[in-house]
PDB file of N, CA and C in Angstrom:
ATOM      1  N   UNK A   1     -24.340 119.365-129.990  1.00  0.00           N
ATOM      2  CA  UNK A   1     -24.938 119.710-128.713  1.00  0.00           C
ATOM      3  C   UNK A   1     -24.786 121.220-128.491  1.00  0.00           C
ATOM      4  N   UNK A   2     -25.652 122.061-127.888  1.00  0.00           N
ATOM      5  CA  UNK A   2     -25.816 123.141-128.029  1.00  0.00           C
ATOM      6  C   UNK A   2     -24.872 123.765-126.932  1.00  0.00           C
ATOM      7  N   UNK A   3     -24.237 124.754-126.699  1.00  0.00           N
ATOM      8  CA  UNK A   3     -23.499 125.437-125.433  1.00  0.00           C
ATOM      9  C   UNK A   3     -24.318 126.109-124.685  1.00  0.00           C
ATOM     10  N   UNK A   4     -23.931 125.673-123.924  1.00  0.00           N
ATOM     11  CA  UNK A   4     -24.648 126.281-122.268  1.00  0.00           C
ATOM     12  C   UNK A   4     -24.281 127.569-121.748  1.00  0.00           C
ATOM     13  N   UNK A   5     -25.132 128.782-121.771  1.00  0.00           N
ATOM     14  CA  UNK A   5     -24.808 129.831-121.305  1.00  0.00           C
ATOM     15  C   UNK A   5     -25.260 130.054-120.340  1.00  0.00           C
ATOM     16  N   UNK A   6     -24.594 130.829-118.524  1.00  0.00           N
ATOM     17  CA  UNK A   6     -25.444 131.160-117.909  1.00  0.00           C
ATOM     18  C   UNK A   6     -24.994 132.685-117.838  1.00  0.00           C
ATOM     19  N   UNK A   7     -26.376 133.349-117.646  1.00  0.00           N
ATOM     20  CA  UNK A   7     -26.184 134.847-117.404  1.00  0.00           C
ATOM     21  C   UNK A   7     -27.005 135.097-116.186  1.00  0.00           C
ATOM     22  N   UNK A   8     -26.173 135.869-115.294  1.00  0.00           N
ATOM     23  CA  UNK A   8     -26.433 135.924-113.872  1.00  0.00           C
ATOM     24  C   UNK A   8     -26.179 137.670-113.631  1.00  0.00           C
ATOM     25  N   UNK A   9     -27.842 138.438-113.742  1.00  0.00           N
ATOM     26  CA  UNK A   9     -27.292 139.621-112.987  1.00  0.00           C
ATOM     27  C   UNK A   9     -28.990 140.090-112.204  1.00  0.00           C
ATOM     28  N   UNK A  10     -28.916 140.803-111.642  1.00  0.00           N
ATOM     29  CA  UNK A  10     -30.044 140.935-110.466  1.00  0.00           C
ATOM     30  C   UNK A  10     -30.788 142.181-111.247  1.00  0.00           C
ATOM     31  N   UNK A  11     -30.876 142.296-112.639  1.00  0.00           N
ATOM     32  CA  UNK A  11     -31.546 143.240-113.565  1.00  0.00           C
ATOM     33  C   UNK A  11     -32.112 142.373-114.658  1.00  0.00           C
ATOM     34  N   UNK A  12     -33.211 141.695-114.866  1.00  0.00           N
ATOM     35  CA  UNK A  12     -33.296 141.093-116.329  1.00  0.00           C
ATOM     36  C   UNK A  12     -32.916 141.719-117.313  1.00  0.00           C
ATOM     37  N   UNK A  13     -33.753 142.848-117.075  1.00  0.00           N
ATOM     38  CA  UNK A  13     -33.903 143.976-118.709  1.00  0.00           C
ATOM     39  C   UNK A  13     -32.336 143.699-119.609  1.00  0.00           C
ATOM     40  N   UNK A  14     -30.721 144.022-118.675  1.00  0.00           N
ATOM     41  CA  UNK A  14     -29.674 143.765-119.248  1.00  0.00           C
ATOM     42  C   UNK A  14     -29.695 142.334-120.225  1.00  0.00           C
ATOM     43  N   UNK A  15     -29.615 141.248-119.095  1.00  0.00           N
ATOM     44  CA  UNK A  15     -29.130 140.350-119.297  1.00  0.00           C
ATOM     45  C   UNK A  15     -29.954 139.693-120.882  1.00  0.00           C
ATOM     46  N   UNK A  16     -30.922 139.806-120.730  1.00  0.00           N
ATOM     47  CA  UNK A  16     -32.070 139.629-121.528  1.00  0.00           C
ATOM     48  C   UNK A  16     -31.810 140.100-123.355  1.00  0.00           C
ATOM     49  N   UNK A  17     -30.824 140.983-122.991  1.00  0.00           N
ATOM     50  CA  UNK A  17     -30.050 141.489-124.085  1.00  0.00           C
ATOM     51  C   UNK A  17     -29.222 140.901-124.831  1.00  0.00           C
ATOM     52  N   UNK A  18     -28.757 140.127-124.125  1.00  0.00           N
ATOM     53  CA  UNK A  18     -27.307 139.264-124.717  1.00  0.00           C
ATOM     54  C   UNK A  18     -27.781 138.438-125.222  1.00  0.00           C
ATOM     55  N   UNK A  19     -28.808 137.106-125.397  1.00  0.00           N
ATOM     56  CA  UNK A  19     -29.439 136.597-126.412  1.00  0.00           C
ATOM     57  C   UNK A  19     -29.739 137.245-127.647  1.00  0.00           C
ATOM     58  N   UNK A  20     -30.482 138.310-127.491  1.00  0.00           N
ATOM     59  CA  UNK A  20     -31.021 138.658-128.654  1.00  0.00           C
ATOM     60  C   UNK A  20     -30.027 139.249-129.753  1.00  0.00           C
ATOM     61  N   UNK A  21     -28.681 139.718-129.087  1.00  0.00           N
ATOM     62  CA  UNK A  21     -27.778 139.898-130.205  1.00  0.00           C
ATOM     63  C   UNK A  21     -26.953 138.593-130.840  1.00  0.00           C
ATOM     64  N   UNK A  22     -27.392 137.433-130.383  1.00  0.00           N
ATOM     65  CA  UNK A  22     -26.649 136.308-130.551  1.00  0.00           C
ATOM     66  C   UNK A  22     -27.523 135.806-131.679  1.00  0.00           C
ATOM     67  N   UNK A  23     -27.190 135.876-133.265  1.00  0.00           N
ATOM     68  CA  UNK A  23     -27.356 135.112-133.929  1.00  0.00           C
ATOM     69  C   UNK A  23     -27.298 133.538-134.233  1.00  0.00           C
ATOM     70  N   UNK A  24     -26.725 133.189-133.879  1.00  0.00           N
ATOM     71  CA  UNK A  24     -26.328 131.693-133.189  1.00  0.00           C
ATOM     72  C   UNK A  24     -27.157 130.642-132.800  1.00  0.00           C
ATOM     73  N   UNK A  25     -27.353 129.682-133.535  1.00  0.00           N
ATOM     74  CA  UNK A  25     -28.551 128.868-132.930  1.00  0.00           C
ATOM     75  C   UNK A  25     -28.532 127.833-132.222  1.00  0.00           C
ATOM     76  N   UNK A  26     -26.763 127.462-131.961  1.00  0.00           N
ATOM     77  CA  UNK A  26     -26.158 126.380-131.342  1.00  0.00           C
ATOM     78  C   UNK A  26     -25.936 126.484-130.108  1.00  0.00           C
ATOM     79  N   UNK A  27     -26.602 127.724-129.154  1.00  0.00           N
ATOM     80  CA  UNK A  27     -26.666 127.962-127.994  1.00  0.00           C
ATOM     81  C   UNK A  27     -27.973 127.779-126.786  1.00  0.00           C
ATOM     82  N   UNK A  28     -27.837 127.401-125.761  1.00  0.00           N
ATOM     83  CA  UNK A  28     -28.466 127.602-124.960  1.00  0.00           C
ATOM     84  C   UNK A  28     -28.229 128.316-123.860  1.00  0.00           C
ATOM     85  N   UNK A  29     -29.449 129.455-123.575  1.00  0.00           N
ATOM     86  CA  UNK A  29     -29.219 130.411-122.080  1.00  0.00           C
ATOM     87  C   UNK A  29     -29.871 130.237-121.057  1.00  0.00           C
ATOM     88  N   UNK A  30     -29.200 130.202-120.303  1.00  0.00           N
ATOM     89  CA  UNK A  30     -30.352 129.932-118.986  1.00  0.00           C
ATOM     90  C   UNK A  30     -30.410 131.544-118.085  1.00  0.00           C
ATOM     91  N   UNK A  31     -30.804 132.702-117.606  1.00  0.00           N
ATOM     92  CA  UNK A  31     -30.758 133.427-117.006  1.00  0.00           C
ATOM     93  C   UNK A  31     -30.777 132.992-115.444  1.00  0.00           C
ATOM     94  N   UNK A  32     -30.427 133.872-114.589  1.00  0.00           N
ATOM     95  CA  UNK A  32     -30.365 133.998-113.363  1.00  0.00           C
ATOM     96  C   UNK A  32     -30.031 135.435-112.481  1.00  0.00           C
ATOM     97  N   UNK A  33     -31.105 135.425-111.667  1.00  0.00           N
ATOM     98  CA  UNK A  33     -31.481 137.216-111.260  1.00  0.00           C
ATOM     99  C   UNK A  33     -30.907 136.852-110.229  1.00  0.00           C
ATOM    100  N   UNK A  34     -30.255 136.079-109.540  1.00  0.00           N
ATOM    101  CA  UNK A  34     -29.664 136.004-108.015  1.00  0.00           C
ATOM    102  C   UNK A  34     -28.523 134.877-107.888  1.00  0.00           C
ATOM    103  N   UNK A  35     -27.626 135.699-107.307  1.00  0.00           N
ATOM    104  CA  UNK A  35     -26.362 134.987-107.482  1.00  0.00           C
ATOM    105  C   UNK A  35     -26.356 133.618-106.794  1.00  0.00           C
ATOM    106  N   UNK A  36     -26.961 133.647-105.740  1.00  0.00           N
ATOM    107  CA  UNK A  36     -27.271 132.649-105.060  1.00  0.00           C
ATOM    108  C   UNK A  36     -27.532 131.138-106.075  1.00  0.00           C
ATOM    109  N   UNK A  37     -28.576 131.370-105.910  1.00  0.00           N
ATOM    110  CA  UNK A  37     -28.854 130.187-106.890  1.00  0.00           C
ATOM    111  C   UNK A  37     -28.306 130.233-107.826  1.00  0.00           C
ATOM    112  N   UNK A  38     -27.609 130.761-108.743  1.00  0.00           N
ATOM    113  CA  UNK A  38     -26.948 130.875-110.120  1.00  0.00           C
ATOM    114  C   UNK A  38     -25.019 129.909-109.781  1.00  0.00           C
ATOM    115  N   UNK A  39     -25.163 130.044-108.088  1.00  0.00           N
ATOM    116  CA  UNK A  39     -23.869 129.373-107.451  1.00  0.00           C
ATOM    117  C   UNK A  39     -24.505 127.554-107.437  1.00  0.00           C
ATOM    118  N   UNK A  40     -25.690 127.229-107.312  1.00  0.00           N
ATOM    119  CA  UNK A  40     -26.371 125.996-107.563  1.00  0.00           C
ATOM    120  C   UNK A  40     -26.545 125.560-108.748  1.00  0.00           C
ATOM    121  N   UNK A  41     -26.849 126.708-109.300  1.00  0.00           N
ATOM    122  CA  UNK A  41     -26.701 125.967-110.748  1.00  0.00           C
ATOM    123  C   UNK A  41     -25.429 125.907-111.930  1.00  0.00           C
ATOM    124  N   UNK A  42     -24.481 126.584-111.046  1.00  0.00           N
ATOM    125  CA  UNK A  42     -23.191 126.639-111.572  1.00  0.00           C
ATOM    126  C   UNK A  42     -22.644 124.994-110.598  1.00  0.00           C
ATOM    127  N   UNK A  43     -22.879 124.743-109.818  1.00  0.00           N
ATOM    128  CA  UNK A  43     -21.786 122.908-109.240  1.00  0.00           C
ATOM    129  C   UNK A  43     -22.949 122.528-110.153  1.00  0.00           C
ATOM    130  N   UNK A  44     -24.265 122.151-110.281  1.00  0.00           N
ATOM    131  CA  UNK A  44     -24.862 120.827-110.723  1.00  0.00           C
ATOM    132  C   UNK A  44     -24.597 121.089-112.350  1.00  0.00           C
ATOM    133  N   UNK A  45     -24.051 122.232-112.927  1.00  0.00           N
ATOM    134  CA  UNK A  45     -23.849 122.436-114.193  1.00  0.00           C
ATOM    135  C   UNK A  45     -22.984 122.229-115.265  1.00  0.00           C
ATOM    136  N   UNK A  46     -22.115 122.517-115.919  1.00  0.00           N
ATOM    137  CA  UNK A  46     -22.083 121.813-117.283  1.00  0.00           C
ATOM    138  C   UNK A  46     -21.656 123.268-118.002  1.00  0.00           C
ATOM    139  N   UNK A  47     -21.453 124.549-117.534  1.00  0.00           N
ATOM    140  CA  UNK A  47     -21.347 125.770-118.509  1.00  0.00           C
ATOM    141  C   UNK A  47     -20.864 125.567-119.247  1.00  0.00           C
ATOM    142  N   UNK A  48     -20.489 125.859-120.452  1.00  0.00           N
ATOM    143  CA  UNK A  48     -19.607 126.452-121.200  1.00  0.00           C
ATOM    144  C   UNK A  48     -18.783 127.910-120.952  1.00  0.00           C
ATOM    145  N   UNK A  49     -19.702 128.776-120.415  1.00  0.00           N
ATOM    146  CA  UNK A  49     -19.165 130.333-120.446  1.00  0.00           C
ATOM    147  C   UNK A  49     -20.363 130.866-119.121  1.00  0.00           C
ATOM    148  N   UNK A  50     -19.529 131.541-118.403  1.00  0.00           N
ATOM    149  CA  UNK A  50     -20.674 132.471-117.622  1.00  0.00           C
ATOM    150  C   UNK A  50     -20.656 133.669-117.709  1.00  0.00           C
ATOM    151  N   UNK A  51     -21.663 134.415-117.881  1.00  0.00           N
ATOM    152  CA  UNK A  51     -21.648 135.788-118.004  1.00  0.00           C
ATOM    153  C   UNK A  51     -22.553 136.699-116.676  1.00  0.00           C
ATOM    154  N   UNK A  52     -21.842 137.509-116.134  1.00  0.00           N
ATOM    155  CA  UNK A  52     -22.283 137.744-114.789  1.00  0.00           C
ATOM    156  C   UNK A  52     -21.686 139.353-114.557  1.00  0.00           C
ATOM    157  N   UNK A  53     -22.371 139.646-114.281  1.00  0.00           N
ATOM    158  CA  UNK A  53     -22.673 141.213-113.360  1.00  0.00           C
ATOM    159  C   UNK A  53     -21.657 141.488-112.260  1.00  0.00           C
ATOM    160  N   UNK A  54     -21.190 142.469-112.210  1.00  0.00           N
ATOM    161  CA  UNK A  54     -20.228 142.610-111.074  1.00  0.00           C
ATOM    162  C   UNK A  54     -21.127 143.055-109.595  1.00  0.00           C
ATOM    163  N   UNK A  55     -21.879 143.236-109.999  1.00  0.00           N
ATOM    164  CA  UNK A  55     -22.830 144.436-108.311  1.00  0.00           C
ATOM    165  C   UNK A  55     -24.464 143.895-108.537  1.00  0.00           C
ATOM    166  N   UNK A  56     -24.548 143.210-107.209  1.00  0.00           N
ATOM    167  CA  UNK A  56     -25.289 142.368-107.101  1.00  0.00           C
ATOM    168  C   UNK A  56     -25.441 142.536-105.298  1.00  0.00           C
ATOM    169  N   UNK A  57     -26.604 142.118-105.130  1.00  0.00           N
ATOM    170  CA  UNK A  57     -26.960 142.397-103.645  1.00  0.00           C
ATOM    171  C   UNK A  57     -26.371 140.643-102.808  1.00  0.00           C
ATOM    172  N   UNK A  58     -26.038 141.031-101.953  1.00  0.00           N
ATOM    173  CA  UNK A  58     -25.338 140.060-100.980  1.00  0.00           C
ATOM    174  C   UNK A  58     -24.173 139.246-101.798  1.00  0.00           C
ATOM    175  N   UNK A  59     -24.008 138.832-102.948  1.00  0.00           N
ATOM    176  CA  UNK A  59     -23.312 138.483-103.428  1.00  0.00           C
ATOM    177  C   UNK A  59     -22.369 138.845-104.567  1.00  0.00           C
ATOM    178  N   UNK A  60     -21.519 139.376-104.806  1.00  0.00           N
ATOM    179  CA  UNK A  60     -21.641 140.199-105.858  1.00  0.00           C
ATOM    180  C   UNK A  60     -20.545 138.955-106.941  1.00  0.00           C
ATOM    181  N   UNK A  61     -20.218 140.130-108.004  1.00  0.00           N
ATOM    182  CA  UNK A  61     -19.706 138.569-109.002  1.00  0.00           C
ATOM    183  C   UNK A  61     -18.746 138.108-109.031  1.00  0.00           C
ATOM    184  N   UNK A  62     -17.530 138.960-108.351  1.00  0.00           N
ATOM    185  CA  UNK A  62     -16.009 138.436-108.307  1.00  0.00           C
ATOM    186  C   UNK A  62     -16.355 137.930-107.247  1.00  0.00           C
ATOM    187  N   UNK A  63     -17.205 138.093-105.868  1.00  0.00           N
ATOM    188  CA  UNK A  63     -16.969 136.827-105.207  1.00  0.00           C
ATOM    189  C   UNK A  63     -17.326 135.375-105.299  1.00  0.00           C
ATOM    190  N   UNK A  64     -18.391 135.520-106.721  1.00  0.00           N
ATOM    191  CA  UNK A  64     -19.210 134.466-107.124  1.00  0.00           C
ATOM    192  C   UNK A  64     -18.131 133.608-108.118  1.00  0.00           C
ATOM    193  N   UNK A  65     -17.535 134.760-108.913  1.00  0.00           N
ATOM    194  CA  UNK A  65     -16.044 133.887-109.438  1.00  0.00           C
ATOM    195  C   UNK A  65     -15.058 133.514-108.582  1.00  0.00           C
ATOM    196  N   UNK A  66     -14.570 133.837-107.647  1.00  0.00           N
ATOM    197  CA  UNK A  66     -13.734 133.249-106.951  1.00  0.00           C
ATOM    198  C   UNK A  66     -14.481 132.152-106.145  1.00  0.00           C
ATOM    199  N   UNK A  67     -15.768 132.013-105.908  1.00  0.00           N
ATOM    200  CA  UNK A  67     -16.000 130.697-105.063  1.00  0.00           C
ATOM    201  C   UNK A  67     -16.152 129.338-106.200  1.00  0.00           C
ATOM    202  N   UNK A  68     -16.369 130.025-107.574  1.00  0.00           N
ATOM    203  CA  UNK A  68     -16.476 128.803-108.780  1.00  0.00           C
ATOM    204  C   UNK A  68     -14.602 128.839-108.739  1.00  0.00           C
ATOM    205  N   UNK A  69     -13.769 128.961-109.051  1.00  0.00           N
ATOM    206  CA  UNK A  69     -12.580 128.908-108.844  1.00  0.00           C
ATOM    207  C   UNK A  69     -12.114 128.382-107.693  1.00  0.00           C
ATOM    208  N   UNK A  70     -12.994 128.485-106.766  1.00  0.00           N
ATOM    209  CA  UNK A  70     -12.972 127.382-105.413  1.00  0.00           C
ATOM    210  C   UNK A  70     -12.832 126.091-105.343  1.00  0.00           C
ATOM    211  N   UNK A  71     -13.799 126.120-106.370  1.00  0.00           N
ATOM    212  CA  UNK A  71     -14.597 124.674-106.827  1.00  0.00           C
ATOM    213  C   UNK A  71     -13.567 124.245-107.996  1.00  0.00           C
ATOM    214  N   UNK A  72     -12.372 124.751-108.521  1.00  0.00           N
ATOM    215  CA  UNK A  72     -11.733 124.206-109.395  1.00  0.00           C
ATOM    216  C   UNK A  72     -12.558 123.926-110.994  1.00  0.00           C
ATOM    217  N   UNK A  73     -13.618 125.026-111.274  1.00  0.00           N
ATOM    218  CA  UNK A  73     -13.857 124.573-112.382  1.00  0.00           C
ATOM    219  C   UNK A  73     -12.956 126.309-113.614  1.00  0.00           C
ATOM    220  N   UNK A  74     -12.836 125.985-114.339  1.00  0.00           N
ATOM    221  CA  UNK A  74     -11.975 126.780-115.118  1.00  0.00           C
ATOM    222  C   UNK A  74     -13.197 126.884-116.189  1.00  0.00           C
ATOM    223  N   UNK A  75     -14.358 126.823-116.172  1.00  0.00           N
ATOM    224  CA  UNK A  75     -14.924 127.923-117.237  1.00  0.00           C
ATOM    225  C   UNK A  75     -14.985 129.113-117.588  1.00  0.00           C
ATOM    226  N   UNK A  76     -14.978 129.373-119.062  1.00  0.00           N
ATOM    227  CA  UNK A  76     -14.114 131.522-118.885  1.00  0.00           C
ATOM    228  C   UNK A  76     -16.020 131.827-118.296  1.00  0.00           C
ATOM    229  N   UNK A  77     -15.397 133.193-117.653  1.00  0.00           N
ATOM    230  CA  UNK A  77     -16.194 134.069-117.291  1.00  0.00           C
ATOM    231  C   UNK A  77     -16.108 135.310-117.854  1.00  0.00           C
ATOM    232  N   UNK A  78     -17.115 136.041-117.886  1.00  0.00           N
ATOM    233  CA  UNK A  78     -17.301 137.295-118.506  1.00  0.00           C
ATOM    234  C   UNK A  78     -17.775 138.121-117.809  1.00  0.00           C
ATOM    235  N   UNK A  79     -16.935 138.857-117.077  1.00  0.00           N
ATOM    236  CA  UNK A  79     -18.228 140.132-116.302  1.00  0.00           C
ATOM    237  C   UNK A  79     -18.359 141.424-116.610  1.00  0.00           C
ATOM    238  N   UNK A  80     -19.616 141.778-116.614  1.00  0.00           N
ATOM    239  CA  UNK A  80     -20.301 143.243-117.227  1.00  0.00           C
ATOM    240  C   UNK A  80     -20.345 143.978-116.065  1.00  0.00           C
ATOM    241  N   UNK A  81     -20.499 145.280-116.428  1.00  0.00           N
ATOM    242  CA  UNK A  81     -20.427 146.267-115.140  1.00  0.00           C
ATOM    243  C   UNK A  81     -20.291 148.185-115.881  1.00  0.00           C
ATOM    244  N   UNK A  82     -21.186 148.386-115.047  1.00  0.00           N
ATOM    245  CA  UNK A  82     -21.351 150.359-115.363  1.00  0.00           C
ATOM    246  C   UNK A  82     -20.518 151.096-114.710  1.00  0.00           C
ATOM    247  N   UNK A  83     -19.681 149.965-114.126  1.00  0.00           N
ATOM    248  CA  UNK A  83     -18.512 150.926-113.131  1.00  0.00           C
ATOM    249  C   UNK A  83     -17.473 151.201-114.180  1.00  0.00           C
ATOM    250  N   UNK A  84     -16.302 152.095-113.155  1.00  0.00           N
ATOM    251  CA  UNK A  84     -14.637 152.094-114.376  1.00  0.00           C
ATOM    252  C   UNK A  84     -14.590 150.909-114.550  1.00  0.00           C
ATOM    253  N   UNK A  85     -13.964 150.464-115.789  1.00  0.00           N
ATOM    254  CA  UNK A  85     -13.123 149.004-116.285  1.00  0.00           C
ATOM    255  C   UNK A  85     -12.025 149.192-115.990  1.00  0.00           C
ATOM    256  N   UNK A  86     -11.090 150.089-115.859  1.00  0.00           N
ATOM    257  CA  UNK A  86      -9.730 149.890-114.929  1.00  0.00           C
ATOM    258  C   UNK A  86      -9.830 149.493-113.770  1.00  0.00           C
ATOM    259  N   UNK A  87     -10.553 150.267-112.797  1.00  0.00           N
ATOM    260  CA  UNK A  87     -10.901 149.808-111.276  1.00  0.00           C
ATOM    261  C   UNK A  87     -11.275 148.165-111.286  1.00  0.00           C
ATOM    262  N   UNK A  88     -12.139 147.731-111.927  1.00  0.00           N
ATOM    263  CA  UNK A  88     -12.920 146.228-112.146  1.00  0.00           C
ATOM    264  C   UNK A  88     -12.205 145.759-112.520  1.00  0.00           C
ATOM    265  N   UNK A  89     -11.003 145.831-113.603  1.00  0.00           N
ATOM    266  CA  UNK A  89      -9.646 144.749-114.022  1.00  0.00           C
ATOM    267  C   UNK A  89      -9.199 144.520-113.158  1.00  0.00           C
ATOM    268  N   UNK A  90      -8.564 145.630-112.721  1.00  0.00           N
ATOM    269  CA  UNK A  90      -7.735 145.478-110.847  1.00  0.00           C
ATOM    270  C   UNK A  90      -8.544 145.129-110.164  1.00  0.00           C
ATOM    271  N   UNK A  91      -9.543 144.886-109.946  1.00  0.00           N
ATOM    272  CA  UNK A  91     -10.175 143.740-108.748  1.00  0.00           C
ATOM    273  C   UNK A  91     -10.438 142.224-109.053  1.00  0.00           C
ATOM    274  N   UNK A  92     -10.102 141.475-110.680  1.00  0.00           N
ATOM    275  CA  UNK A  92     -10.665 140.256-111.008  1.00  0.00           C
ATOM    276  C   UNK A  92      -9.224 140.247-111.505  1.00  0.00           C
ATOM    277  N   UNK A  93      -7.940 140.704-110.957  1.00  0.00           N
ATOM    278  CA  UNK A  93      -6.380 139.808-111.600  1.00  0.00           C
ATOM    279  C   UNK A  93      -5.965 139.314-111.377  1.00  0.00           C
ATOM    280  N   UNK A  94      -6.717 138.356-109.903  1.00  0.00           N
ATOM    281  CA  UNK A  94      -6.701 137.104-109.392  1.00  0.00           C
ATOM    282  C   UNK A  94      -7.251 136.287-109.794  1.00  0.00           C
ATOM    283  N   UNK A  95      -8.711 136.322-110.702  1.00  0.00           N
ATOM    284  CA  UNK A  95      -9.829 135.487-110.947  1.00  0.00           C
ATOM    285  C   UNK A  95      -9.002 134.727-112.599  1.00  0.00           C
ATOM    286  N   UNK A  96      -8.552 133.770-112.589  1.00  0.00           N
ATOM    287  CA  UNK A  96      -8.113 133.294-113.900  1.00  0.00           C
ATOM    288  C   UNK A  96      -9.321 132.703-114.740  1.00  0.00           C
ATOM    289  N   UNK A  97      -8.995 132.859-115.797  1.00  0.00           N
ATOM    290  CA  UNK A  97     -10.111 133.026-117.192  1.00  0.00           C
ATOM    291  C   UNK A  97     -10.784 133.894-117.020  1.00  0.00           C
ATOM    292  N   UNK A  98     -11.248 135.563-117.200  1.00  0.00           N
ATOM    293  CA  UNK A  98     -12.007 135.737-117.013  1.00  0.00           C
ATOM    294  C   UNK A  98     -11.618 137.055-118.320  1.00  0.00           C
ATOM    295  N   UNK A  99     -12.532 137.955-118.388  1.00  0.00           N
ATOM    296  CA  UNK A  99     -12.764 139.399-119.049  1.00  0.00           C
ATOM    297  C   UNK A  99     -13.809 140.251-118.546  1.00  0.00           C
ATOM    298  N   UNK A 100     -13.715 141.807-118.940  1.00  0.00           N
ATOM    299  CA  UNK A 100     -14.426 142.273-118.398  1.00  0.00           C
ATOM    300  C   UNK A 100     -14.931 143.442-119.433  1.00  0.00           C
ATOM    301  N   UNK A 101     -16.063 143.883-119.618  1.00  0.00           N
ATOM    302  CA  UNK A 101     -16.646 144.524-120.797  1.00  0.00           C
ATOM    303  C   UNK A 101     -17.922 145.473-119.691  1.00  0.00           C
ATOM    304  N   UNK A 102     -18.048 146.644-120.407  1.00  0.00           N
ATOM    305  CA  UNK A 102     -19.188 147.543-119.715  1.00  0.00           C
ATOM    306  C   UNK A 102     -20.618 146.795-120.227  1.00  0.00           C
ATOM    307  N   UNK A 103     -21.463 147.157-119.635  1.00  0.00           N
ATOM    308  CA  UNK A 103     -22.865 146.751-119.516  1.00  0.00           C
ATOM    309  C   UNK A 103     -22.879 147.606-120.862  1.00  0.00           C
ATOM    310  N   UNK A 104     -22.869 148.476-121.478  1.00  0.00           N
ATOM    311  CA  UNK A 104     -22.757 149.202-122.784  1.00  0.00           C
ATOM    312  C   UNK A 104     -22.736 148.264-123.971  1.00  0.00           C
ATOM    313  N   UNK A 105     -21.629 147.410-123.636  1.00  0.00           N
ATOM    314  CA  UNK A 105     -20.908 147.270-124.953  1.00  0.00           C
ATOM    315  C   UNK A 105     -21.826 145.239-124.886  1.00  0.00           C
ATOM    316  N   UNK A 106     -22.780 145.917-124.978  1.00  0.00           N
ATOM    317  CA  UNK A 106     -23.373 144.204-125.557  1.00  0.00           C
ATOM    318  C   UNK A 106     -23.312 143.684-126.403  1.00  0.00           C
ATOM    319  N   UNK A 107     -22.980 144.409-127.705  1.00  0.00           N
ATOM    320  CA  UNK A 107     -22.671 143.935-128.930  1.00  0.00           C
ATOM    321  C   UNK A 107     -21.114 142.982-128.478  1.00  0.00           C
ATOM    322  N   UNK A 108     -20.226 143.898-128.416  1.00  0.00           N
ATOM    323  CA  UNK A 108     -18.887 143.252-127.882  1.00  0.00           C
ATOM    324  C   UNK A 108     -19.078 142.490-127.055  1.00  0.00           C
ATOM    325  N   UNK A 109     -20.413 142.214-125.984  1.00  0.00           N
ATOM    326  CA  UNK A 109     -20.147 140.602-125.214  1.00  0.00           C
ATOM    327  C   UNK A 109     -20.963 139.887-126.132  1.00  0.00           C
ATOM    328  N   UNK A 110     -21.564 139.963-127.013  1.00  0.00           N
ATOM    329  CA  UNK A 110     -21.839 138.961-127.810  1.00  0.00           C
ATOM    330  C   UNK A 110     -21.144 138.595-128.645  1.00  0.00           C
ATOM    331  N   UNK A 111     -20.265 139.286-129.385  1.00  0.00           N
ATOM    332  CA  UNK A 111     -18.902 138.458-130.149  1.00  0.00           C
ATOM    333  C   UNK A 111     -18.159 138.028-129.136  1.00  0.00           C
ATOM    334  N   UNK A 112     -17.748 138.595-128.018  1.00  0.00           N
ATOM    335  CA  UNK A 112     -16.531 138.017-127.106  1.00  0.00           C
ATOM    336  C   UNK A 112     -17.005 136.294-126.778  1.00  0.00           C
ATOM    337  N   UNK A 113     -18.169 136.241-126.473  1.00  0.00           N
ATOM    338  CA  UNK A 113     -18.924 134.837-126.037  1.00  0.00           C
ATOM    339  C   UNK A 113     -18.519 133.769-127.376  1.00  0.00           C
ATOM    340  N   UNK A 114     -18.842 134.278-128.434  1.00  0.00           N
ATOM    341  CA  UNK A 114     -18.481 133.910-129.956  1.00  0.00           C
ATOM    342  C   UNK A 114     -17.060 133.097-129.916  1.00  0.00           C
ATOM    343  N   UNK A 115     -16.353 134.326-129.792  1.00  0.00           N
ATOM    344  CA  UNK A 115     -14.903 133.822-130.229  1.00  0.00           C
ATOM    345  C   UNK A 115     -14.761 133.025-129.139  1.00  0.00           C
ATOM    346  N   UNK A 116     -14.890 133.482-127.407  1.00  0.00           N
ATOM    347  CA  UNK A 116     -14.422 132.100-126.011  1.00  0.00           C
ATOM    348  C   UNK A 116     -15.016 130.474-126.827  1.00  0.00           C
ATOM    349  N   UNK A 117     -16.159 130.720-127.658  1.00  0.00           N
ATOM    350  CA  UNK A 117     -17.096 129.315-127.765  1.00  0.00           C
ATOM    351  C   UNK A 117     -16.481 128.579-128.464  1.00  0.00           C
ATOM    352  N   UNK A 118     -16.045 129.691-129.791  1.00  0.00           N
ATOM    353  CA  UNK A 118     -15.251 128.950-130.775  1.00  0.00           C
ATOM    354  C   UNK A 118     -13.639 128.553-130.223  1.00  0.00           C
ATOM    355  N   UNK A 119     -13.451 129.011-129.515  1.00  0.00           N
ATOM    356  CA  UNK A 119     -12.053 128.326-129.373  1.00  0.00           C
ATOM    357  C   UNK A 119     -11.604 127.176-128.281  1.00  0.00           C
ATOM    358  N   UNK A 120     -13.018 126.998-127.584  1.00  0.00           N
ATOM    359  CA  UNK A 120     -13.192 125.987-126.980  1.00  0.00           C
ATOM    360  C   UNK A 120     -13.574 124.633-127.585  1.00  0.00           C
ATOM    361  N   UNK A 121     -14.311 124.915-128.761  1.00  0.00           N
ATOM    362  CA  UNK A 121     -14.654 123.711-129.454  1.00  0.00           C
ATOM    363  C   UNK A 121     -13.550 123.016-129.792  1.00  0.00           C
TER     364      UNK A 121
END
């Protein structure tokens, strides 16, 4: 059965990226440009891994991880972001399971997704 990816950021062009470095054919992605609904399709869902944007209009993504952490589900999360990564660690060292990688380094969230998948299996 294939793994369920959701990628949630309010820019396609990014997100749109992270497939295409994924060699991998045992995956499935679903995108999502608004956190909102990406919070609907995270309860009726099934993730494996979410990958999500930190800065996002009305919602942004650590509050979108802490309301799935609400909900008691423990899927890792991954959030991307053009801000400092020191500043953004220190704001998600409450959020358990999670990592955090620059919008840059897509290559590195496409292995990071790799290794979370494989060690979940």
């Amino acid at each position: 059965m294939p793994k369920r990816i959701l990628l949630i950021d309010d820019e396609a062009d990014i997100i749109e990226m992270i497939p295409m470095m994924d060699m991998s054919q045992d995956r499935h992605y679903e995108m999502c440009l608004d956190p909102e609904s990406a919070l609907e399709k995270i309860i009726n869902g099934g993730f494996d891994i979410i990958i999500c944007d930190i800065s996002m209009p009305k919602l942004d993504g650590i509050s979108l991880a802490r309301q799935v952490r609400g909900m008691s589900l423990k899927v890792p999360i991954v959030f991307f972001t053009g801000h400092i990564l020191e500043d953004i660690k220190i704001k998600v060292q409450d959020v358990d399971n999670c990592s955090v990688f620059l919008k840059t380094d897509i290559k590195d969230i496409a292995h990071h997704i790799s290794d979370r998948l494989a060690v979940a299996s």
